[in-house]
PDB file of N, CA and C in Angstrom:
ATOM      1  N   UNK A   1      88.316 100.732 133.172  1.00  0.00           N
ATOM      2  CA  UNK A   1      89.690 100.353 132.924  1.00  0.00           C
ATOM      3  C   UNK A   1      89.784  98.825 132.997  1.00  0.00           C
ATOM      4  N   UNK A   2      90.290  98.052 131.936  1.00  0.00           N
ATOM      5  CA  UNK A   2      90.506  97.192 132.033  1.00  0.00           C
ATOM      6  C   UNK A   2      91.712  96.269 132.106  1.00  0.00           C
ATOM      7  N   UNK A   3      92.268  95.494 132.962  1.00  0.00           N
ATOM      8  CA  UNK A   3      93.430  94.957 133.386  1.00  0.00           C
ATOM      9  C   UNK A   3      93.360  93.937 132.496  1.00  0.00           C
ATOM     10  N   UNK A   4      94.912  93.645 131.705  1.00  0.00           N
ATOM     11  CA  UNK A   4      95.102  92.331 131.331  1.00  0.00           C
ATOM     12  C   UNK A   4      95.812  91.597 132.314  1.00  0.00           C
ATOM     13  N   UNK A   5      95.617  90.108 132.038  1.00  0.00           N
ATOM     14  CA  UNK A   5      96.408  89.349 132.902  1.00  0.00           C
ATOM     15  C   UNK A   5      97.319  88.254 132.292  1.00  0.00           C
ATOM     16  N   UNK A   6      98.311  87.575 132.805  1.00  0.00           N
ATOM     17  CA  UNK A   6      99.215  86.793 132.469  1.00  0.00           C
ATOM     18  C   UNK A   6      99.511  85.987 133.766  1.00  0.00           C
ATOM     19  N   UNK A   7     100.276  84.711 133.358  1.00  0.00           N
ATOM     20  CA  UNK A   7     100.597  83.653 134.413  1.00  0.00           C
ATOM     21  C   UNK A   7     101.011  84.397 136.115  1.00  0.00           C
ATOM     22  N   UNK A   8     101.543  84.998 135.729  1.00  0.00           N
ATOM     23  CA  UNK A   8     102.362  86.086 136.821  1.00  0.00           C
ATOM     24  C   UNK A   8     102.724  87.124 137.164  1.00  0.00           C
ATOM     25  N   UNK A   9     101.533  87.860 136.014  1.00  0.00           N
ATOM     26  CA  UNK A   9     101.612  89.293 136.054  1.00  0.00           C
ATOM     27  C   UNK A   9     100.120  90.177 136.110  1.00  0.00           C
ATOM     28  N   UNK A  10      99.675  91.003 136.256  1.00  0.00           N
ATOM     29  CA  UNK A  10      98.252  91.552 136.296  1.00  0.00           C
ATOM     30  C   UNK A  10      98.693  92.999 136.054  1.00  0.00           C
ATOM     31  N   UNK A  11      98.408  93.545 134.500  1.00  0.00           N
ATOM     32  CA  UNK A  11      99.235  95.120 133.996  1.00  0.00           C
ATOM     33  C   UNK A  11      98.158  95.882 133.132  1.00  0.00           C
ATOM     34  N   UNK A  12      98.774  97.011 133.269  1.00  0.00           N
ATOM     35  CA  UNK A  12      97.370  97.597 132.651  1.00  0.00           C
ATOM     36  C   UNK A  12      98.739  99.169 131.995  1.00  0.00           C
ATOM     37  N   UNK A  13      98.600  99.094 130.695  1.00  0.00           N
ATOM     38  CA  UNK A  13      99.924 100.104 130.307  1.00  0.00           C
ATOM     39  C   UNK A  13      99.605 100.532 128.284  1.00  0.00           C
ATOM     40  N   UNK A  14      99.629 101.829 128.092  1.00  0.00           N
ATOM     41  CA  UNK A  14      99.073 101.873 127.095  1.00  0.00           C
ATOM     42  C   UNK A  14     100.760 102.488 126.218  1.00  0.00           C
ATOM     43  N   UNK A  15     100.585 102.177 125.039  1.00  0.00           N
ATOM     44  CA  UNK A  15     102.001 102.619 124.674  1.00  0.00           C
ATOM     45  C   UNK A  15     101.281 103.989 123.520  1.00  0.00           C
ATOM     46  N   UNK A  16     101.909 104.860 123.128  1.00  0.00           N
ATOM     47  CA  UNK A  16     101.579 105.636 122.041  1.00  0.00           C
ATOM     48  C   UNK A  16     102.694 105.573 120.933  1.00  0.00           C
ATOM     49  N   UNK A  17     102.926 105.198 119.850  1.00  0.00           N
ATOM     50  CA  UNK A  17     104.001 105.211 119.192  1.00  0.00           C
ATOM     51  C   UNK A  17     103.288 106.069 117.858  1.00  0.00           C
ATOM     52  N   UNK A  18     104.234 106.961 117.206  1.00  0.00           N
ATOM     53  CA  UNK A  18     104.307 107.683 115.908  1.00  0.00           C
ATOM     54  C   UNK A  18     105.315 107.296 114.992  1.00  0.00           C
ATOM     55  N   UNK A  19     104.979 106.316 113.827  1.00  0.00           N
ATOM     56  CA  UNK A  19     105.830 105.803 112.591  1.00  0.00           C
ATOM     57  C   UNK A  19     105.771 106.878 111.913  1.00  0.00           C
ATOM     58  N   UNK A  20     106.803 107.648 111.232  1.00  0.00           N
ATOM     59  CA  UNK A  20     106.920 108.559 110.296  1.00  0.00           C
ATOM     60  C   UNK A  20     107.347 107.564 109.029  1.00  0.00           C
ATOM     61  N   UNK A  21     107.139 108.202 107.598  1.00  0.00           N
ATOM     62  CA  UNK A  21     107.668 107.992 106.697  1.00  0.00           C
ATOM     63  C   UNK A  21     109.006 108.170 106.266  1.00  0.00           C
ATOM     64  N   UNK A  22     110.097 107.572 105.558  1.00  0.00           N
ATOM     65  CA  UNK A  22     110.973 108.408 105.242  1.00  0.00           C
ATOM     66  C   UNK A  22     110.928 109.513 104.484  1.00  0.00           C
ATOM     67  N   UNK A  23     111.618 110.232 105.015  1.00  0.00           N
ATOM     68  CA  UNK A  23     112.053 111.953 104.609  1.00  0.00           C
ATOM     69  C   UNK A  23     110.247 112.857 104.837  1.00  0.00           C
ATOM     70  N   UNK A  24     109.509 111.736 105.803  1.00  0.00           N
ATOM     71  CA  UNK A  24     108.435 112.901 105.877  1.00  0.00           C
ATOM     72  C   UNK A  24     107.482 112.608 104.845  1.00  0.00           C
ATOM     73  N   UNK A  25     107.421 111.979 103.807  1.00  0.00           N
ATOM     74  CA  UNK A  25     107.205 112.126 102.498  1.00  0.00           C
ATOM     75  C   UNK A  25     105.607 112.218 102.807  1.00  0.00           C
ATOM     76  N   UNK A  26     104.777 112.141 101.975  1.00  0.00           N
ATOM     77  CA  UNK A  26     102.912 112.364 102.432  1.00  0.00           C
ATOM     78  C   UNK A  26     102.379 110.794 101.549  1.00  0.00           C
ATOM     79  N   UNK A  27     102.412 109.462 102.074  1.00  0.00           N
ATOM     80  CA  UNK A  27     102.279 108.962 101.045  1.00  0.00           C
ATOM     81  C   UNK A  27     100.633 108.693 101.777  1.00  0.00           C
ATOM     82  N   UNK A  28      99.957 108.580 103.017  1.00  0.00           N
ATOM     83  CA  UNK A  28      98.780 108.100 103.323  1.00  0.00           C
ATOM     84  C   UNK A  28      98.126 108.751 103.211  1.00  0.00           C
ATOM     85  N   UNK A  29      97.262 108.335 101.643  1.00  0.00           N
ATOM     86  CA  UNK A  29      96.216 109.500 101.427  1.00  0.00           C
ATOM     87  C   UNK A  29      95.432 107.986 100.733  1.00  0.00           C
ATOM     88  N   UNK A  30      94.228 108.153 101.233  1.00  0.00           N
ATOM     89  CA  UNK A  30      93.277 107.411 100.471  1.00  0.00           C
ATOM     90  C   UNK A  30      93.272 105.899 101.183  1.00  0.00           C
ATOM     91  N   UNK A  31      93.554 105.172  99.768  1.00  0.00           N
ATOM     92  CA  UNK A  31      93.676 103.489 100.086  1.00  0.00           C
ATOM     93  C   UNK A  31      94.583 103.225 100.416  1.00  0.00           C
ATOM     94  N   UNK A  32      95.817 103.994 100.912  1.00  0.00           N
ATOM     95  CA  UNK A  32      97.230 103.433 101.481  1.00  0.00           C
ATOM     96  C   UNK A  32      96.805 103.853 102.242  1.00  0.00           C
ATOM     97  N   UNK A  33      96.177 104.930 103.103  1.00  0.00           N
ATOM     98  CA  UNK A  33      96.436 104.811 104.781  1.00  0.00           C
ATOM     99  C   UNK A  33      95.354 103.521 105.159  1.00  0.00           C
ATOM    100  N   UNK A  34      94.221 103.225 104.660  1.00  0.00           N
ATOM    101  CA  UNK A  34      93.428 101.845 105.082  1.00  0.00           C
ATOM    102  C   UNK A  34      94.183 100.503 105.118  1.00  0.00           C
ATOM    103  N   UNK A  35      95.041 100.551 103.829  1.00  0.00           N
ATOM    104  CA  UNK A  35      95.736  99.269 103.828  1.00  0.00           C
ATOM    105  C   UNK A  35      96.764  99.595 104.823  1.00  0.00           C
ATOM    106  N   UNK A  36      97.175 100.373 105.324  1.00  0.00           N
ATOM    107  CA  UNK A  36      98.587 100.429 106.243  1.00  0.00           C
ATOM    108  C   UNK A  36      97.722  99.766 107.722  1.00  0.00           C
ATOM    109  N   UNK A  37      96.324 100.891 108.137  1.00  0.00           N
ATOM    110  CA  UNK A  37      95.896 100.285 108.798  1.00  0.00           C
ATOM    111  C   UNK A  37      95.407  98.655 109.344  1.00  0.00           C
ATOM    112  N   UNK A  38      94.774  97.838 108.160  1.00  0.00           N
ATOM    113  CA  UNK A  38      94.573  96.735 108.108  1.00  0.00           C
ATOM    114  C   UNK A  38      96.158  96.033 108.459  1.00  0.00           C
ATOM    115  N   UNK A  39      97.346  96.203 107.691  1.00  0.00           N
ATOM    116  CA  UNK A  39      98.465  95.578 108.236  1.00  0.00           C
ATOM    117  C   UNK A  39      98.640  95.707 109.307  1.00  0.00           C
ATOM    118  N   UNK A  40      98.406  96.894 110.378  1.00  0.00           N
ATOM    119  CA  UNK A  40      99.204  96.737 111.717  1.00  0.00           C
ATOM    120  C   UNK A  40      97.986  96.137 112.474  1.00  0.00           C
ATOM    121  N   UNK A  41      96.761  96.274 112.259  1.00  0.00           N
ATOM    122  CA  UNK A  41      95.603  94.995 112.299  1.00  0.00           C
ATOM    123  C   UNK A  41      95.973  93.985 112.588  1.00  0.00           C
ATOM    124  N   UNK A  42      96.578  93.224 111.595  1.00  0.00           N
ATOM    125  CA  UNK A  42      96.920  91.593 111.356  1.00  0.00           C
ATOM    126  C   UNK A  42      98.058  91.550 112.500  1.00  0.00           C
ATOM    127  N   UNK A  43      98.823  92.645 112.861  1.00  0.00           N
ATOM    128  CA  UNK A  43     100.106  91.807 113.844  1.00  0.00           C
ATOM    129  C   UNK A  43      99.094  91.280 115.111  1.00  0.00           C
ATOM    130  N   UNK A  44      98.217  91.544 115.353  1.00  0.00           N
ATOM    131  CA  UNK A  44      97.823  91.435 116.792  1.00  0.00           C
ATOM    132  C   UNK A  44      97.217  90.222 116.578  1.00  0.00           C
ATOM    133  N   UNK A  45      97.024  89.284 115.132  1.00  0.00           N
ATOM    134  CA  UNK A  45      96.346  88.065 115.191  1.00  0.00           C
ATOM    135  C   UNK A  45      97.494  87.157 115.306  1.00  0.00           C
ATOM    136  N   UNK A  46      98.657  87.464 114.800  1.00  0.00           N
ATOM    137  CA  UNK A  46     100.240  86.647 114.792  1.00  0.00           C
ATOM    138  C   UNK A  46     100.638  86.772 116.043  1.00  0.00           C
ATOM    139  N   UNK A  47     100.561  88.074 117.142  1.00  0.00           N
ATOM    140  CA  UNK A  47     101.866  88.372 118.020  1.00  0.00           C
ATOM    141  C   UNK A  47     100.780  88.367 119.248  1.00  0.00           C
ATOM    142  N   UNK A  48     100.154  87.797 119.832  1.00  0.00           N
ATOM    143  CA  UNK A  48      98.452  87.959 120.846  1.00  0.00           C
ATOM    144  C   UNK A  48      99.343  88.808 121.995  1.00  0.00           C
ATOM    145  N   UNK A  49     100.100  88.922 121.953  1.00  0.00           N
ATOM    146  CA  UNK A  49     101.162  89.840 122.815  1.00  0.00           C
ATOM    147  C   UNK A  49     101.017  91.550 123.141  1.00  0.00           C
ATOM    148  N   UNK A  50     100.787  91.155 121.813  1.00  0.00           N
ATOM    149  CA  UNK A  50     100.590  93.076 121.397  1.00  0.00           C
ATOM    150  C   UNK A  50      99.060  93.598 121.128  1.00  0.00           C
ATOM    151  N   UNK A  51      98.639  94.309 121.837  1.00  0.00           N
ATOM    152  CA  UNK A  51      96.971  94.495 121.627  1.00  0.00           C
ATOM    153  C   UNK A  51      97.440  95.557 120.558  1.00  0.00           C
ATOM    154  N   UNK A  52      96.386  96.014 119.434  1.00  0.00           N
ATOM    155  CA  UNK A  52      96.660  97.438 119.010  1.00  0.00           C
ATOM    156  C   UNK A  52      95.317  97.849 119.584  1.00  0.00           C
ATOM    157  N   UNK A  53      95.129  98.652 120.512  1.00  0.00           N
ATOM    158  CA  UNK A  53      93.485  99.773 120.440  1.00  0.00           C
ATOM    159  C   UNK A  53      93.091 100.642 119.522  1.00  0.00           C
ATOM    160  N   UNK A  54      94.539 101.167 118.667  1.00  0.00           N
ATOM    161  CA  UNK A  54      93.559 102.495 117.981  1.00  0.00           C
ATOM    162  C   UNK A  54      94.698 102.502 116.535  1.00  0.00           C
ATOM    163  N   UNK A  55      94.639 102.921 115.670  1.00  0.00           N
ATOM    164  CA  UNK A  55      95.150 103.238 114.741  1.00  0.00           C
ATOM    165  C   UNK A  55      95.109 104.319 113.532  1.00  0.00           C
ATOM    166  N   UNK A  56      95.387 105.726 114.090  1.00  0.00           N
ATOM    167  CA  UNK A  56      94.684 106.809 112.876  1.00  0.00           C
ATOM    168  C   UNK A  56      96.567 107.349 112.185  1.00  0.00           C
ATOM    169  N   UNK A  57      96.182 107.499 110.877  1.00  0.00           N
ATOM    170  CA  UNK A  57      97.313 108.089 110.135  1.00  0.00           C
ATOM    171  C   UNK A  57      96.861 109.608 109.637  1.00  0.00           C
ATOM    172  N   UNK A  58      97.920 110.421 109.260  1.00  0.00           N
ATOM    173  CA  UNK A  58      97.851 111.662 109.010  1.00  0.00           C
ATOM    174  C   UNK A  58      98.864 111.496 107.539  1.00  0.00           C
ATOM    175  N   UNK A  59      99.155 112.261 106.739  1.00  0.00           N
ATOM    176  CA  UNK A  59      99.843 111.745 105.410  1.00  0.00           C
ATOM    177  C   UNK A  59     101.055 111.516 105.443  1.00  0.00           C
ATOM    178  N   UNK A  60     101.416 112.002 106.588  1.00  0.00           N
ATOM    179  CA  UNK A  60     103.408 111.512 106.498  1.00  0.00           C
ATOM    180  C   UNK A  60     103.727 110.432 107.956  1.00  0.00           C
ATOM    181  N   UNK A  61     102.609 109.966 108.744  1.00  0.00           N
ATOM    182  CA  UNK A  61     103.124 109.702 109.414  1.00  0.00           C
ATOM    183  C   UNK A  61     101.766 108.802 110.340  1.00  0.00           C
ATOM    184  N   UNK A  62     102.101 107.362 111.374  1.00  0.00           N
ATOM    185  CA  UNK A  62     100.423 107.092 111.527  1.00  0.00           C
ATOM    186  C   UNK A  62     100.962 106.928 113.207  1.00  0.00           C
ATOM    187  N   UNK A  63     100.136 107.246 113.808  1.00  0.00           N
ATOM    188  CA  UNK A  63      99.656 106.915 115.227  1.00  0.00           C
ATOM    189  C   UNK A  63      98.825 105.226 115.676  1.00  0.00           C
ATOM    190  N   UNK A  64      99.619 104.806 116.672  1.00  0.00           N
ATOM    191  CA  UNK A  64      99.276 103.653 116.851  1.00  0.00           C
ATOM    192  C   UNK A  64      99.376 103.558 118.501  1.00  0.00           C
ATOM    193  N   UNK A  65      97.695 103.362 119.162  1.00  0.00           N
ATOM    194  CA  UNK A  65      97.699 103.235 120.331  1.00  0.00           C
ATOM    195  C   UNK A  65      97.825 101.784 120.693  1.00  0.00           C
ATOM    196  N   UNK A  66      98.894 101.223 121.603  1.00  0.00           N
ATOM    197  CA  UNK A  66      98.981  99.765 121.758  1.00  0.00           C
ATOM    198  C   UNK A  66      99.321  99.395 123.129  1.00  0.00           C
ATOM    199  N   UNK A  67      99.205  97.739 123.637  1.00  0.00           N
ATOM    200  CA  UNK A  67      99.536  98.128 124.738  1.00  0.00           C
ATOM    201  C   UNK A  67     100.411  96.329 124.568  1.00  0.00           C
ATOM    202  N   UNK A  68     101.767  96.339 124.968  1.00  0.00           N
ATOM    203  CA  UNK A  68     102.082  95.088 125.428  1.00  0.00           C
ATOM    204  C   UNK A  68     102.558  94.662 126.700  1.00  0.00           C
ATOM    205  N   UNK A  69     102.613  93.515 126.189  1.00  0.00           N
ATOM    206  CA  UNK A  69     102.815  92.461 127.301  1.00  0.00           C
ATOM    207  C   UNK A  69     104.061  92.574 127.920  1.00  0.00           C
ATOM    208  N   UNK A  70     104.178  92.836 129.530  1.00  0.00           N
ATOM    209  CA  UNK A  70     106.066  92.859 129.896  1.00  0.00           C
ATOM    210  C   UNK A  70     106.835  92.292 129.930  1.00  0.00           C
ATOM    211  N   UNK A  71     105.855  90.347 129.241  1.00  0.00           N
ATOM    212  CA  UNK A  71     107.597  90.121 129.036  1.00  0.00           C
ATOM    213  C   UNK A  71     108.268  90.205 127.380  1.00  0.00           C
ATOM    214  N   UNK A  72     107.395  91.288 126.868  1.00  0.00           N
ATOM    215  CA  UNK A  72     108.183  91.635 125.639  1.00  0.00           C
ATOM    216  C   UNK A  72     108.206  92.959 126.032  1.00  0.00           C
ATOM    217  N   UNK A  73     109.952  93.137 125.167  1.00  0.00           N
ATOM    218  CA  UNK A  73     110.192  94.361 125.347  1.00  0.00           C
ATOM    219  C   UNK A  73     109.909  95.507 123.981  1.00  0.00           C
ATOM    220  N   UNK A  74     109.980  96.288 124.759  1.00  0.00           N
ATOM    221  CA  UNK A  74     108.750  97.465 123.718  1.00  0.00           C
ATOM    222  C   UNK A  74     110.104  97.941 122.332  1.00  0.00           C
ATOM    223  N   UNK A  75     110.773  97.660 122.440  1.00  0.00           N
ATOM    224  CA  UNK A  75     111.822  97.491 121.102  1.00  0.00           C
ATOM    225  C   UNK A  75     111.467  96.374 120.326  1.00  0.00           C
ATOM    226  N   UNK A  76     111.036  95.394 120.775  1.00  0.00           N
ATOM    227  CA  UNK A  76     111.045  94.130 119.827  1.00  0.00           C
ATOM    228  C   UNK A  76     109.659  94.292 119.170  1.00  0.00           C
ATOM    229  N   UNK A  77     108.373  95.062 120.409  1.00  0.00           N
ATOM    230  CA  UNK A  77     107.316  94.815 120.009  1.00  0.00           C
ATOM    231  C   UNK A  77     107.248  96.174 118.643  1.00  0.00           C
ATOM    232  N   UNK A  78     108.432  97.021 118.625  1.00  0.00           N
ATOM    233  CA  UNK A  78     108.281  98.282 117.798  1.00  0.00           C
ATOM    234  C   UNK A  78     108.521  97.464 116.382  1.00  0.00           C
ATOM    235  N   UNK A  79     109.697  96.935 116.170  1.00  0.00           N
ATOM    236  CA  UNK A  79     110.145  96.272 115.089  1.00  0.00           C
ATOM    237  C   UNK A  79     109.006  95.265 114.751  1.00  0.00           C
ATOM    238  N   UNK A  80     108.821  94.413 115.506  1.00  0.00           N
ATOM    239  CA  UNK A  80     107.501  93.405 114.293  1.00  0.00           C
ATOM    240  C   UNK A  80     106.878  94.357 113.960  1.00  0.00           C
ATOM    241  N   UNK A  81     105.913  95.724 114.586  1.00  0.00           N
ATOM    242  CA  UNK A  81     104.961  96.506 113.847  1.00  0.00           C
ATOM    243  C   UNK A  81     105.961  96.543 112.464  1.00  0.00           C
ATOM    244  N   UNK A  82     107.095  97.184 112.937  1.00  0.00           N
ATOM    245  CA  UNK A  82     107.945  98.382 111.633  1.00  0.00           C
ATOM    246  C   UNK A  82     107.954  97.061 110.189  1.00  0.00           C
ATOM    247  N   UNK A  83     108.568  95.887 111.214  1.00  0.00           N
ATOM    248  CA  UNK A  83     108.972  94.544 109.962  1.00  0.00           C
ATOM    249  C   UNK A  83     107.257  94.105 109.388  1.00  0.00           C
ATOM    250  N   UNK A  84     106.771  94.185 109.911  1.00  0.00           N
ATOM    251  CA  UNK A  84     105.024  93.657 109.688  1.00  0.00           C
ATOM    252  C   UNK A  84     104.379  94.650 108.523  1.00  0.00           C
ATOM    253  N   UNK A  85     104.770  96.158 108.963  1.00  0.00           N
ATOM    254  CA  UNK A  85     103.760  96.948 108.004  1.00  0.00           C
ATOM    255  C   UNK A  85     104.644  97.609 106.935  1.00  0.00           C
ATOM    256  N   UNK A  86     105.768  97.311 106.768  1.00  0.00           N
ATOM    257  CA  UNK A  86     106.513  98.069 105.736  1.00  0.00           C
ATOM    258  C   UNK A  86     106.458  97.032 103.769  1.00  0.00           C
TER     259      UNK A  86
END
């Protein structure tokens, strides 16, 4: 297990979040679920805040294991993913 650290904090916290598509739809099949992947990739080189560990999609919907930092709150860190990969 590994602890991250910060000026004044020492945390160790994994988030699980599930992005669905609208209406469900099946669009990650093929080269859109890789490219979706590679985008939520890139937030963690912009936002060093937000680790992502894992990233698997299913066709209507992708799983994203992440873990942030407490002094962002896990609403703000949801939206850059949502504003980042859409």
């Amino acid at each position: 297990m590994k602890y991250n650290r910060q000026g004044h904090a020492v945390f160790y916290n994994r988030y699980h979040l599930v992005i669905s598509t609208k209406y469900r739809r099946k669009i990650f099949k093929g080269g859109m679920a890789e490219y979706l992947k590679l985008k939520i990739r890139e937030v963690q080189r912009h936002h060093p805040d937000i680790v992502i560990h894992e990233v698997n999609t299913d066709q209507a919907h992708a799983h994203i294991l992440l873990s942030i930092a407490p002094k962002l709150a896990i609403a703000h860190a949801v939206t850059i993913l949502n504003a980042n990969s859409s």
